[in-house]
Protein backbone atom coordinates (compact mmCIF):
# COMPACT_ATOMS: atom_id res chain seq x y z
CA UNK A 1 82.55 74.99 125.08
CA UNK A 2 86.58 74.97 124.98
CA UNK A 3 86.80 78.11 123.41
CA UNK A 4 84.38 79.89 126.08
CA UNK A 5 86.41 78.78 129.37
CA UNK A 6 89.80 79.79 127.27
CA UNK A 7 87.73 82.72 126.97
CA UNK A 8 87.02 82.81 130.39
CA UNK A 9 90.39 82.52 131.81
CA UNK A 10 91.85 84.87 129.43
CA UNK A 11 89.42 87.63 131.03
CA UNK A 12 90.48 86.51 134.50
CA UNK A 13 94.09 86.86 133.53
CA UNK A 14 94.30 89.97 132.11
CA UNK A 15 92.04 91.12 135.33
CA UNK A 16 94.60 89.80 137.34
CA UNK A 17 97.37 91.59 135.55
CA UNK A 18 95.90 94.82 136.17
CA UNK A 19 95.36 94.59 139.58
CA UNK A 20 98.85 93.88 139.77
CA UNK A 21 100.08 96.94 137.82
CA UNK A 22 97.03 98.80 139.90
CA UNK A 23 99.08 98.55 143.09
CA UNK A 24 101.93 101.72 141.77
CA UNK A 25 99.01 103.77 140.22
CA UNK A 26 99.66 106.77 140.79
CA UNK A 27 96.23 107.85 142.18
CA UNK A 28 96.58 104.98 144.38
CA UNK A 29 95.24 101.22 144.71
CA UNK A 30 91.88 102.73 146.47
CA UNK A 31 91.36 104.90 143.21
CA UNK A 32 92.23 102.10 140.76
CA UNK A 33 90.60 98.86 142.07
CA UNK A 34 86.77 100.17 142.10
CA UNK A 35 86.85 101.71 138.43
CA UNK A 36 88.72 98.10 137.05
CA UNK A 37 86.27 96.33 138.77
CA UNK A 38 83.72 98.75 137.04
CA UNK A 39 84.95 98.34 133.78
CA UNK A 40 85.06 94.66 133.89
CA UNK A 41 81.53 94.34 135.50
CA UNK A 42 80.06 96.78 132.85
CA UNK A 43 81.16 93.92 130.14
CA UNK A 44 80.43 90.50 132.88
CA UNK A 45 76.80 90.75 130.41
CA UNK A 46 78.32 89.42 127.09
CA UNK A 47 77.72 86.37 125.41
CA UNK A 48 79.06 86.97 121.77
CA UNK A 49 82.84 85.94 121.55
CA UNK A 50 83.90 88.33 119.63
CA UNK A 51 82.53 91.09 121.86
CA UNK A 52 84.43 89.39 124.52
CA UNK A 53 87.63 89.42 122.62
CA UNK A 54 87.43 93.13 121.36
CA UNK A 55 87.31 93.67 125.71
CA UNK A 56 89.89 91.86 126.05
CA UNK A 57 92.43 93.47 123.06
CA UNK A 58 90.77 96.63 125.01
CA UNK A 59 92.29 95.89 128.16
CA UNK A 60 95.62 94.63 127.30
CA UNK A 61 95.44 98.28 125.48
CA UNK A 62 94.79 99.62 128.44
CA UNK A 63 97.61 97.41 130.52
CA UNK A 64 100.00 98.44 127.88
CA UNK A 65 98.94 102.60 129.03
CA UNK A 66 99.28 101.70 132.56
CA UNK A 67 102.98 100.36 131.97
CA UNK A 68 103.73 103.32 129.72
CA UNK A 69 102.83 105.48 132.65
CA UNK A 70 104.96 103.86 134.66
CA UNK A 71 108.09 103.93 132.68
CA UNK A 72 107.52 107.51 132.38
CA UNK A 73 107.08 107.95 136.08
CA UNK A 74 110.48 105.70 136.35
CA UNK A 75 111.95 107.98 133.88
CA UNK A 76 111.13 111.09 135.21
CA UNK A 77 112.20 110.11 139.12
CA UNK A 78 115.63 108.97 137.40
CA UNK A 79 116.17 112.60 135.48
CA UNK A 80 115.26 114.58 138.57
CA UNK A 81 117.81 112.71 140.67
CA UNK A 82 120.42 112.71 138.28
CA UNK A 83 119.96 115.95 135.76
CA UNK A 84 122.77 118.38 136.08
CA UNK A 85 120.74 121.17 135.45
């Protein structure tokens, strides 16, 4: 039973962290929100732990894309401004 409502909270954390980084998506928060909440719903069905922890190594993948995308949008607003060319 402890290792389910680690489980559990580890889902809910990692859902919270990506709403977070959802709020600078590019496509905006309206765009981002309903497909998360998608994605998570389309896995609320599992029972098997290790199906649950493959989701959530998924979405800390994903997370880890998200931030990517926003260093490179950092990076990119940085050149422009400052680029001599």
């Amino acid at each position: 039973m402890a290792t389910s409502t680690r489980l559990r909270h580890d889902v809910i954390r990692i859902y919270k962290e990506l709403l977070y980084l959802g709020r600078e998506y590019p496509l905006g928060y309206d765009y981002f929100r309903p497909r998360l909440h998608k994605a998570f719903m389309s896995k609320a069905g599992l029972q098997d732990e290790e199906q649950i922890r493959k989701g959530i190594e998924q979405a800390k993948y994903i997370k880890k894309e998200v931030e990517a995308l926003y260093y490179l949008k950092r990076y990119r607003a940085l050149r422009q401004r400052y680029d001599k060319t």
